[in-house]
Protein backbone atom coordinates (compact mmCIF):
# COMPACT_ATOMS: atom_id res chain seq x y z
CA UNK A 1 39.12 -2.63 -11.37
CA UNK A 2 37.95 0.88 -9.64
CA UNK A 3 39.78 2.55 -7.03
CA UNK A 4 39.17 2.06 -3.96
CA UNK A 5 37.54 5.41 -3.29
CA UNK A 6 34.99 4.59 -6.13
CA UNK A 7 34.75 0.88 -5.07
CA UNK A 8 33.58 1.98 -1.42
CA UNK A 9 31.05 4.08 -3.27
CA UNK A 10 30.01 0.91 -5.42
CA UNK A 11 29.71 -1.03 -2.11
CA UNK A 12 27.77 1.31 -0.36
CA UNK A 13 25.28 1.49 -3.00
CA UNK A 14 25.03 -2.01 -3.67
CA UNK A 15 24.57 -2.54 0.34
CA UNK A 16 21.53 0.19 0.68
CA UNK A 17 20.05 -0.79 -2.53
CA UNK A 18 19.64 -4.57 -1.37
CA UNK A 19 18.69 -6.35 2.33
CA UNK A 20 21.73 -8.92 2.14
CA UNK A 21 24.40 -9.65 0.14
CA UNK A 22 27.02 -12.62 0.28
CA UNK A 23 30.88 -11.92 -0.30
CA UNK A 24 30.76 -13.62 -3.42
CA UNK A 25 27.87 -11.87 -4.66
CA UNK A 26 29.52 -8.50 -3.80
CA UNK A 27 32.94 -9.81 -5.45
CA UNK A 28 31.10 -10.04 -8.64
CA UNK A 29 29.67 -6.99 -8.77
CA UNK A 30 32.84 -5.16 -7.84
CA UNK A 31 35.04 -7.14 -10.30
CA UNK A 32 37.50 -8.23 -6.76
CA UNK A 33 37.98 -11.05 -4.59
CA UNK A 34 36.17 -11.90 -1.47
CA UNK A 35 39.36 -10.49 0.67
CA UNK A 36 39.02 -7.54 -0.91
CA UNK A 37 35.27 -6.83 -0.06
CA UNK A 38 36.22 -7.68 3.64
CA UNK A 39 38.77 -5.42 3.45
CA UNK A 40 36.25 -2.33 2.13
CA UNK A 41 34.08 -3.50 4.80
CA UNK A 42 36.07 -2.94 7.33
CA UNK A 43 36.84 1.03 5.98
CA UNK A 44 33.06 1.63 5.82
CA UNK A 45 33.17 0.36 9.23
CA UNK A 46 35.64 2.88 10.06
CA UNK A 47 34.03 5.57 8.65
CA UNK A 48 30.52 5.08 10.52
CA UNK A 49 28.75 2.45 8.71
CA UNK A 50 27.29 -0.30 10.51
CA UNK A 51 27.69 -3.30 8.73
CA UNK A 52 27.01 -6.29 9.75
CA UNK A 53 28.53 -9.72 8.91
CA UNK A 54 27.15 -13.61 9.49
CA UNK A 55 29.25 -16.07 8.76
CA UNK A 56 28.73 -19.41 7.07
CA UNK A 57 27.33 -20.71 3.76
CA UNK A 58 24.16 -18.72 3.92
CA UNK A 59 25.89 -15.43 5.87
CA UNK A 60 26.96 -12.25 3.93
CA UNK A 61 26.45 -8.54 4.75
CA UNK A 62 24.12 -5.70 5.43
CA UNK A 63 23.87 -2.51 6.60
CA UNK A 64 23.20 -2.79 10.01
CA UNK A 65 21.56 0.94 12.23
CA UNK A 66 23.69 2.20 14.03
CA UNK A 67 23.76 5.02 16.55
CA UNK A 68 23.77 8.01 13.95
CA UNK A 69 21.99 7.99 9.90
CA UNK A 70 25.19 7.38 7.84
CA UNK A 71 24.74 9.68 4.45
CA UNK A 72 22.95 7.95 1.97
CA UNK A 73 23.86 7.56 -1.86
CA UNK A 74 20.86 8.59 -4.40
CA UNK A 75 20.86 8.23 -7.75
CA UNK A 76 18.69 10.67 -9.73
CA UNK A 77 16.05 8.94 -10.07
CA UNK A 78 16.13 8.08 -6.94
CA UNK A 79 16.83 12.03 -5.54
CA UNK A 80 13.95 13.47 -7.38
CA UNK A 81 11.56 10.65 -5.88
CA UNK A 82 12.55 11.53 -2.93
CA UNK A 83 12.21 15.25 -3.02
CA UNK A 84 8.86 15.51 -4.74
CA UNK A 85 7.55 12.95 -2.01
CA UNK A 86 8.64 15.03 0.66
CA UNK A 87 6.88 17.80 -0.87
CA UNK A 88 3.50 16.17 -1.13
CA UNK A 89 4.25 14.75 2.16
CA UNK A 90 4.57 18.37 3.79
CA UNK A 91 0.92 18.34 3.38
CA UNK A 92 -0.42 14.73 3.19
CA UNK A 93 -2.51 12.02 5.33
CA UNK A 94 0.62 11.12 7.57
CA UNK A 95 -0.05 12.39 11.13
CA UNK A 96 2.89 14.82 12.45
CA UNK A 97 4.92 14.51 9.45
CA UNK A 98 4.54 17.93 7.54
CA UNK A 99 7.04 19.92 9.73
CA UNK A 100 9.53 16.75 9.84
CA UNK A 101 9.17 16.79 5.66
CA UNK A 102 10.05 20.62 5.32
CA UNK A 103 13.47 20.00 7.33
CA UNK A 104 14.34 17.12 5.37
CA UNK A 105 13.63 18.56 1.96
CA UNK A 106 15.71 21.71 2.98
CA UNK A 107 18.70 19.83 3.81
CA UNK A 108 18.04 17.45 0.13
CA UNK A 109 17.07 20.71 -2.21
CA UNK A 110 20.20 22.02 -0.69
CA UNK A 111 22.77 19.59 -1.81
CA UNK A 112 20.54 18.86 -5.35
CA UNK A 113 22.22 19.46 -8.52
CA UNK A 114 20.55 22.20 -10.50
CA UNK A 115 19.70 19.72 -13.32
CA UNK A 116 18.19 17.72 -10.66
CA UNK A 117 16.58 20.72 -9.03
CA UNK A 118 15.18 22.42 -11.94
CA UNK A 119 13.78 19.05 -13.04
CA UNK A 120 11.74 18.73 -9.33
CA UNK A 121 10.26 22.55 -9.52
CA UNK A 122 9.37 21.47 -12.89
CA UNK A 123 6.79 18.93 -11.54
CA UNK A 124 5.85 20.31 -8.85
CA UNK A 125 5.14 23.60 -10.50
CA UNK A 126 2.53 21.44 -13.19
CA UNK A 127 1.29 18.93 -10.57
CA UNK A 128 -2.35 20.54 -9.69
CA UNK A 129 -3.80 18.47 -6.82
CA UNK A 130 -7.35 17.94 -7.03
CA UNK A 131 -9.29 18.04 -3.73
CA UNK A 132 -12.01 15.00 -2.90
CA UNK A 133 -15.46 16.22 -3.03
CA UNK A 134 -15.95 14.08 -0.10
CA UNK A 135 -14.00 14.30 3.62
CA UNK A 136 -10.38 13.92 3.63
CA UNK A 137 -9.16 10.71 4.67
CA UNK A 138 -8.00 9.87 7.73
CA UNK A 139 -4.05 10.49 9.11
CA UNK A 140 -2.43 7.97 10.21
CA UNK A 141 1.32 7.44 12.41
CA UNK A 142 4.39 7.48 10.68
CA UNK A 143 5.61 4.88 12.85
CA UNK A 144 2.90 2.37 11.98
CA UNK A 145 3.80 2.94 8.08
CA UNK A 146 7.44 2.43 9.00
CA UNK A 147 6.97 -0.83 10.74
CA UNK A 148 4.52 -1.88 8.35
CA UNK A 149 6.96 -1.14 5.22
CA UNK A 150 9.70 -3.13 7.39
CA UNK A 151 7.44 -6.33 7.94
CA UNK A 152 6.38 -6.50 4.19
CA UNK A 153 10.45 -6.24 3.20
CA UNK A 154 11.74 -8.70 5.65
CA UNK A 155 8.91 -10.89 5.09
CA UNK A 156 7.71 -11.15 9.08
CA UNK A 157 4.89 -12.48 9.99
CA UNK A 158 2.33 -9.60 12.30
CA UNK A 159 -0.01 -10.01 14.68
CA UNK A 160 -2.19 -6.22 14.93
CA UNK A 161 -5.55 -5.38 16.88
CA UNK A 162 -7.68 -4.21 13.91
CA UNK A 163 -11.08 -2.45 14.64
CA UNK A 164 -14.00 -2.94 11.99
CA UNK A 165 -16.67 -0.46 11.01
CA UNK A 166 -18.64 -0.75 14.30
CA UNK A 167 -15.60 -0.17 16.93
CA UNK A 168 -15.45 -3.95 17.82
CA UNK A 169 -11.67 -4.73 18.00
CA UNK A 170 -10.32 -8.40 17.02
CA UNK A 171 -6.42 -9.93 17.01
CA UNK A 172 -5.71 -10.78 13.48
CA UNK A 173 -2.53 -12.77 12.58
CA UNK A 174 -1.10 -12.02 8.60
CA UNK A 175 1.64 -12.66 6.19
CA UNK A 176 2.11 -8.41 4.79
CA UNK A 177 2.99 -8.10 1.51
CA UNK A 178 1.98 -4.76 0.31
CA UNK A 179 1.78 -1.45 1.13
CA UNK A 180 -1.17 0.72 -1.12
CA UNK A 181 -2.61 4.37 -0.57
CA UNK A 182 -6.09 4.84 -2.74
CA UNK A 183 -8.50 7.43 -2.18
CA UNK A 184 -6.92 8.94 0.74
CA UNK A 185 -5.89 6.27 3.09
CA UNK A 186 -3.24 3.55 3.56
CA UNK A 187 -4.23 0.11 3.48
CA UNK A 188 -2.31 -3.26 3.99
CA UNK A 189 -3.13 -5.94 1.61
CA UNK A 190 -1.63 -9.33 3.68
CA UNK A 191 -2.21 -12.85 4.19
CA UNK A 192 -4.66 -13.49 6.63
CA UNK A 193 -3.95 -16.62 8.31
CA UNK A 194 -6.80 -16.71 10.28
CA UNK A 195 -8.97 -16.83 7.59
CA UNK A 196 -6.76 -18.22 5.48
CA UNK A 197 -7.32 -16.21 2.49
CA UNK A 198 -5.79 -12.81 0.93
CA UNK A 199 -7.29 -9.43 2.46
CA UNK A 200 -6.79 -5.65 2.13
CA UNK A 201 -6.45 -3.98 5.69
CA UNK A 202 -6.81 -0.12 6.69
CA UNK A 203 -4.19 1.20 8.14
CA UNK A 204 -5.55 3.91 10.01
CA UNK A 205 -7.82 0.96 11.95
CA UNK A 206 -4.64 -1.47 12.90
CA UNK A 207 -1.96 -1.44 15.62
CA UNK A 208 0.58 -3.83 15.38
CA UNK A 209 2.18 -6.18 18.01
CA UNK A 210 5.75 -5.76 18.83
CA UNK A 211 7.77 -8.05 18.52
CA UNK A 212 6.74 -9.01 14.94
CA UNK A 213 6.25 -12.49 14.30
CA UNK A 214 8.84 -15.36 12.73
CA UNK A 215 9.78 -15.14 8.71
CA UNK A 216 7.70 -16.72 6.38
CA UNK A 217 8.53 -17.82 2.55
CA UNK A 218 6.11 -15.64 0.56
CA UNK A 219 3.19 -17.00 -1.18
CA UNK A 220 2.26 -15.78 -4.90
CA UNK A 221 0.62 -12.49 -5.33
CA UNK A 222 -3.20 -12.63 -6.31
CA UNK A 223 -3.07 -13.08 -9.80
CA UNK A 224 -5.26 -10.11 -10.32
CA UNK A 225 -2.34 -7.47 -9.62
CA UNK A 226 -2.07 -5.58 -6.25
CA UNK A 227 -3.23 -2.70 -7.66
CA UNK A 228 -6.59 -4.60 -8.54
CA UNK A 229 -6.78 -6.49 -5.74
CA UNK A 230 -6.59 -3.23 -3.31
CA UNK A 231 -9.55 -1.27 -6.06
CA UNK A 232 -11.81 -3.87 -5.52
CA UNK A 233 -11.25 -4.69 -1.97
CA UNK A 234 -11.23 -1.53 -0.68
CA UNK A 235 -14.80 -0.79 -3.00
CA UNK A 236 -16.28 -3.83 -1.10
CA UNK A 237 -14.96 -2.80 2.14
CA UNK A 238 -15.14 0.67 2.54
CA UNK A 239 -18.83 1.05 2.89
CA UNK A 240 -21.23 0.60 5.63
CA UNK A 241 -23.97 -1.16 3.81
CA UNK A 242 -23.88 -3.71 2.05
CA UNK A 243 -26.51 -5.79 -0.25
CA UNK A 244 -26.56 -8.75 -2.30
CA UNK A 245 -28.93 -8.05 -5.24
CA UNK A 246 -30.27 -10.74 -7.92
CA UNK A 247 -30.16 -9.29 -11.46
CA UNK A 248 -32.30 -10.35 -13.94
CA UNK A 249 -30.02 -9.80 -17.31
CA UNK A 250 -26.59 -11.85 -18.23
CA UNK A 251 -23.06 -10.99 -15.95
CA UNK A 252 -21.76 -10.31 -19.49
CA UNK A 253 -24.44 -7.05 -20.03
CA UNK A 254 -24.56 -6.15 -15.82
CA UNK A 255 -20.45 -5.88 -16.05
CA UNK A 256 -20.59 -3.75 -19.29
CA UNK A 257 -22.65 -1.48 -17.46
CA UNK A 258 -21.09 -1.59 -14.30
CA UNK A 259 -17.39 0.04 -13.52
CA UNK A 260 -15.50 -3.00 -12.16
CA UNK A 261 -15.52 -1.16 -8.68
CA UNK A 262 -19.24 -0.96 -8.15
CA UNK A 263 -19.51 -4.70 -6.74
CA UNK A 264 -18.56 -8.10 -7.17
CA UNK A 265 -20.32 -9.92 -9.92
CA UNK A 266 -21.40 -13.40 -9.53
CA UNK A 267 -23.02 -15.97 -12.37
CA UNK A 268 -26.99 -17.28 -11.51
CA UNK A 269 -27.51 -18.50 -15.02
CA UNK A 270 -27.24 -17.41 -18.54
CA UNK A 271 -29.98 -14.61 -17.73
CA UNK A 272 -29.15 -13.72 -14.52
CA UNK A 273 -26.38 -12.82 -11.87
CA UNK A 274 -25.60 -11.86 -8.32
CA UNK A 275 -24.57 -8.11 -7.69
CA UNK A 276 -22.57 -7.98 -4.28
CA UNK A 277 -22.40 -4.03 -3.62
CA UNK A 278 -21.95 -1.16 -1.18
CA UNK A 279 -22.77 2.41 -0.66
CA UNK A 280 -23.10 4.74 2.55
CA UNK A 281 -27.04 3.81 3.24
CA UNK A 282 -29.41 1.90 1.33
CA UNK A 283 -31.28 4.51 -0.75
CA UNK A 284 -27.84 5.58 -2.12
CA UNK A 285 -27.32 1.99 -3.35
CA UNK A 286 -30.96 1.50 -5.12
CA UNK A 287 -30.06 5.34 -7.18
CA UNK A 288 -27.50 3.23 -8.69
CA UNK A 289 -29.30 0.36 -9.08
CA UNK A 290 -32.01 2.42 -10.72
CA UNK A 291 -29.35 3.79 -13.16
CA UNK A 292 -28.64 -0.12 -14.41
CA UNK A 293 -32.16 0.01 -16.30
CA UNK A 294 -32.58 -3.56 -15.94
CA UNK A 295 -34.78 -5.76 -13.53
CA UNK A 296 -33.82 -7.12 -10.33
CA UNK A 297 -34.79 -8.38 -6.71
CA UNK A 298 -33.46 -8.21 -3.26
CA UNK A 299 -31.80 -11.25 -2.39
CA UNK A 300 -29.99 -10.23 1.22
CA UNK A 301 -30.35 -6.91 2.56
CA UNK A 302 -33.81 -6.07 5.01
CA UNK A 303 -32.99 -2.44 4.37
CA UNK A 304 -33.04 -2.71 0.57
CA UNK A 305 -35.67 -3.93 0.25
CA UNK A 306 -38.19 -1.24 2.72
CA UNK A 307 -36.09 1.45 0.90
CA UNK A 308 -37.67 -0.25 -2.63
CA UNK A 309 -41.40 -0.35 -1.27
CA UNK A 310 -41.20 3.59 0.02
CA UNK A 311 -39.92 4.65 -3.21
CA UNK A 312 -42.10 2.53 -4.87
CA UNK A 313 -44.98 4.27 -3.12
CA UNK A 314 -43.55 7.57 -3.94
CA UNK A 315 -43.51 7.00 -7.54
CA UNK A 316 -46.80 5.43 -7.57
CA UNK A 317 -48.46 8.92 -5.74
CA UNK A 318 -46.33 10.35 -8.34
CA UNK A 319 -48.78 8.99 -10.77
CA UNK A 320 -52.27 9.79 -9.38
């Protein structure tokens, strides 16, 4: 059995790793007996921590906030996260948070071991960051990460105001899930309920509703991956135009000539497919299309298709 200094410790650890906890659970793990984890509750109760305590067959414990931050227990791991984040936070897409990052990384690097230490200088003296040839991405608040990370934890349904390319605003209702940054900005891949189906949401367009919504059991992840779900999501949503072009060869050669962020590929017959894709205007989207070197036609897109008779006349002058 550890002492009791060391079991506190334990407990603390245990409570800020993980949302809830029941006294058996936390028994368990500490090698006591349920009277004993009420008793170390009660101490980190006296020495600041807010915990909080439901009783019944389903009650247990958590943390609870209190009036003050109680110090937090880091493993190393966990310390060296944390202090390389802050650093690349001291200068990343989170409005207001640079000067905020500085003071908390001071007060970490100052209490880091020097293995610890020397491992974060280490990174961060051979991490090169690599500006976009393109605009930076937009900042967004802190707060609206915060609450977003909280919703996606506790499993809480949202309801947000989320603004769409053209500045029209609509009330979406979703189950969050997942919090991704790509590319420069933050984006919310949740449940919409609305539309009943999965979608990936930019941050820096939504502004949630407070109160959140009631708890909901959560559903099963796309069974792409997140990470795959949010690549091609945000590829189909982040432009302005979009096109659905006919392609006169077999999905099986488009795809092996298309990276699988370019579009959404969809099967006609075995010699030809649809090619849902974006791009910033239409001429930039019939460059790539001309770099497929294989037939196609304009199925929906207006714009596509004038852009495709004026080059077509350019290249034919080109010729006489």
């Amino acid at each position: 059995m550890l002492e009791t200094s060391a079991r506190l410790l334990k407990l603390l650890s245990l409570m800020q790793a993980h949302q809830h906890w029941t006294g058996p659970e936390l028994a368990s793990r500490l090698g006591v007996t349920t009277r004993t984890v009420r008793n170390d509750v009660e101490r980190l109760r006296s020495l600041g921590y807010p915990v909080d305590a439901t009783p019944g067959v389903a009650g247990g414990y958590r943390l609870g906030a209190g009036a003050a931050l109680p110090p937090l227990l880091l493993d190393d791991e966990e310390a060296v996260a944390v202090a390389v984040g802050l650093r690349t936070a001291a200068g990343g897409s989170v409005a207001g948070i640079e000067e905020t990052s500085v003071r908390a990384l001071a007060k970490l690097e100052q209490v880091l071991p020097s293995r610890l230490r020397h491992r974060v200088n280490a990174l961060q003296s051979y991490l090169v960051s690599v500006p976009s040839a393109g605009p930076s991405g937009p900042v967004v608040d802190p707060s609206v990460l915060t609450t977003l990370a909280a919703v996606c934890r506790d499993h809480e349904q949202l309801r947000f105001d989320y603004a769409t390319h053209s500045g029209t605003t609509s009330l979406r209702t979703a189950e969050p899930y997942r919090l991704a940054h790509m590319r420069g900005r933050w984006y919310l891949v949740a449940y919409d309920l609305d539309r009943a189906d999965w979608r990936t949401f930019r941050v820096d367009r939504l502004t949630p509703r407070i109160p959140t919504g009631p708890r909901f059991t959560p559903r099963e992840l796309p069974s792409e991956g997140v990470a795959s779900y949010v690549d091609r999501g945000v590829s189909q949503a982040m432009w302005e135009f979009r096109a659905r072009i006919r392609v006169l060869a077999p999905l099986s050669v488009v795809a092996a000539r298309l990276p699988a962020t370019a579009g959404e590929l969809t099967e006609i017959d075995e010699s030809s497919c649809y090619l849902d894709a974006g791009s910033d205007d239409p001429g930039m989207l019939l460059r790539y299309l001309s770099m497929l070197d294989l037939d196609f036609s304009v199925a929906e897109a207006p714009e596509l298709a004038d852009e495709v008779r004026k080059l077509a006349t350019r290249y034919a002058r080109a010729l006489d």
